[in-house]
Protein backbone atom coordinates (compact mmCIF):
# COMPACT_ATOMS: atom_id res chain seq x y z
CA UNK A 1 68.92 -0.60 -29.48
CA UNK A 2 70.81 -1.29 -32.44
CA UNK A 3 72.97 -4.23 -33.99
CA UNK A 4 77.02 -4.05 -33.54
CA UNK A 5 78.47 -1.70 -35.87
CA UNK A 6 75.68 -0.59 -37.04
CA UNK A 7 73.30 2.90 -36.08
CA UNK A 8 69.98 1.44 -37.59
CA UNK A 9 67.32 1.09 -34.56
CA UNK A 10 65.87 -2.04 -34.44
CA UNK A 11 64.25 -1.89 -31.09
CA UNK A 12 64.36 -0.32 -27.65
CA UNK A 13 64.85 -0.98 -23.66
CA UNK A 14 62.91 0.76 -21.13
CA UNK A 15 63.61 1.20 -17.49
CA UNK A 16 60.61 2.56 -15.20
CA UNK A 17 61.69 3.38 -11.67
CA UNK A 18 58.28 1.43 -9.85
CA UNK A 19 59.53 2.08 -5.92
CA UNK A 20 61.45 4.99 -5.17
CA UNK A 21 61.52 4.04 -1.36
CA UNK A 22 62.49 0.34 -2.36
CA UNK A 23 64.55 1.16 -5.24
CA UNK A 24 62.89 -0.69 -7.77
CA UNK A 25 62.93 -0.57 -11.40
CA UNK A 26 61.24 -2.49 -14.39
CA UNK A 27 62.84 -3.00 -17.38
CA UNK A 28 60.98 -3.86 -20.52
CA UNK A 29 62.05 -4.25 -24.33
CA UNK A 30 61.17 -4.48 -28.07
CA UNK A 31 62.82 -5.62 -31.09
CA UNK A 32 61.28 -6.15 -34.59
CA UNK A 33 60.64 -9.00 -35.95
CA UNK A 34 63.55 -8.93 -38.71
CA UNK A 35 65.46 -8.95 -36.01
CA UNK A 36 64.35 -11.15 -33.39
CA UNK A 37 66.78 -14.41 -32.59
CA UNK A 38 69.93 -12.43 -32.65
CA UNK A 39 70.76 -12.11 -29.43
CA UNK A 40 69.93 -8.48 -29.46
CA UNK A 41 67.79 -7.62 -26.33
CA UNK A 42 69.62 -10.02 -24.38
CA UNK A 43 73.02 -7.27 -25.11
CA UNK A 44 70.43 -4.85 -23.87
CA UNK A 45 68.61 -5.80 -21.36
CA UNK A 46 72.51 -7.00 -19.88
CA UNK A 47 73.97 -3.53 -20.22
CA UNK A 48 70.05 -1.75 -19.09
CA UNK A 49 70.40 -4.04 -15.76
CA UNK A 50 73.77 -3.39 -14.89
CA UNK A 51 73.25 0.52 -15.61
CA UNK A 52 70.28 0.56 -13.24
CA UNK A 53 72.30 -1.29 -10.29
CA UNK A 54 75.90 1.15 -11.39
CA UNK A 55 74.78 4.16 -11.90
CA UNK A 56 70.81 4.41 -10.55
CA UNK A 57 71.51 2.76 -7.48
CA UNK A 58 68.70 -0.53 -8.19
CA UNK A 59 68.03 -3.30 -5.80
CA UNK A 60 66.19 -4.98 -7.76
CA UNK A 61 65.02 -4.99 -11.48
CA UNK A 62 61.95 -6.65 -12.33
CA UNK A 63 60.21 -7.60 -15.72
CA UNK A 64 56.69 -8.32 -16.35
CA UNK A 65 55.19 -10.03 -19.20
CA UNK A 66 52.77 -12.23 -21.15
CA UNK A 67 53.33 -15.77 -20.63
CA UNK A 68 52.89 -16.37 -23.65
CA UNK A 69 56.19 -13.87 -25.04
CA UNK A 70 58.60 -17.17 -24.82
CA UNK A 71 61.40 -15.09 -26.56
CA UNK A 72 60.85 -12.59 -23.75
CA UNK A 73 61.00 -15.12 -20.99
CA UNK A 74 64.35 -16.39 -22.76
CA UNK A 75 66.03 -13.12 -22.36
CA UNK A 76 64.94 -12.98 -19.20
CA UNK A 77 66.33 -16.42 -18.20
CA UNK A 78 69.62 -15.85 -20.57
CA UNK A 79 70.59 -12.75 -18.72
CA UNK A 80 70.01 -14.46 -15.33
CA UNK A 81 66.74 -13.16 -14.24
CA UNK A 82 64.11 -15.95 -12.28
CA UNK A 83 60.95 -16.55 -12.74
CA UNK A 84 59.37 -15.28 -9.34
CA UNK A 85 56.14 -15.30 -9.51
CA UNK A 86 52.62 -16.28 -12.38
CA UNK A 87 49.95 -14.31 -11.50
CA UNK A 88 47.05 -16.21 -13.29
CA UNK A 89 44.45 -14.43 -15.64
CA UNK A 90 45.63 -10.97 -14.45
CA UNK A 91 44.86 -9.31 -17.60
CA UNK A 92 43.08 -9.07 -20.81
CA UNK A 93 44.29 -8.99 -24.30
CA UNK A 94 42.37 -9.82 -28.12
CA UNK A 95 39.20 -10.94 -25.52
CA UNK A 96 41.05 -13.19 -24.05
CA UNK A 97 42.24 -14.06 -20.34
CA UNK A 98 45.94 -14.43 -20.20
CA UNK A 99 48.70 -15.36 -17.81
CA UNK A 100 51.87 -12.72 -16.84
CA UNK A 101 54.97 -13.61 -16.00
CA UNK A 102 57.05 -11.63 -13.36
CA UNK A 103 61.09 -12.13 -13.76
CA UNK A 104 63.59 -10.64 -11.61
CA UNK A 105 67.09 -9.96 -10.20
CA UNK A 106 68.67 -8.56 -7.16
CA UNK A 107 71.89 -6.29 -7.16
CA UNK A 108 74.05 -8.70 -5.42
CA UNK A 109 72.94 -11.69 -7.88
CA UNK A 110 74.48 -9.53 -10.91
């Protein structure tokens, strides 16, 4: 992903295809630092959504993440994702428990 008008990379969107059968897809994004706040991977993860509902055919696009990412949970929330589910201690990161987050959205809710 970059900023408007400009070709410098400043982060990136993926989409994983989780459920062929069920047509589901995860989406999941970076942006550095410098560049965080700027309303950048909200742009992104917009235009990544809509792309996997146009052109890939989605149901439903899903995002997972650490409960504590708050920016990441904002994008989520800005672009119109809900918070479906907190699955409690599901993984381990720096030795500690932690808490993930599961967003998502439905085709017809776009």
């Amino acid at each position: 992903m970059s900023p408007k008008g400009s070709r410098e990379l400043v982060g990136e969107i993926v989409l994983t295809l989780t459920e062929a059968e069920a047509d589901q897809v995860e989406i999941g994004w970076v942006v550095h630092p410098d560049h965080a706040g700027k309303g950048i991977a909200s742009e992104a993860a917009r235009a990544a959504i809509e792309f996997a509902f146009a052109s890939l055919g989605a149901h439903r696009v899903c995002a997972s993440l650490d409960a504590l990412n708050v920016s990441s949970a904002k994008v989520c929330e800005r672009i119109g994702m809900r918070l479906e589910a907190t699955l409690r201690q599901s993984h381990r990161q720096l030795g500690e428990w932690r808490d993930e987050l599961i967003y998502a959205i439905l085709a017809d809710e776009v």
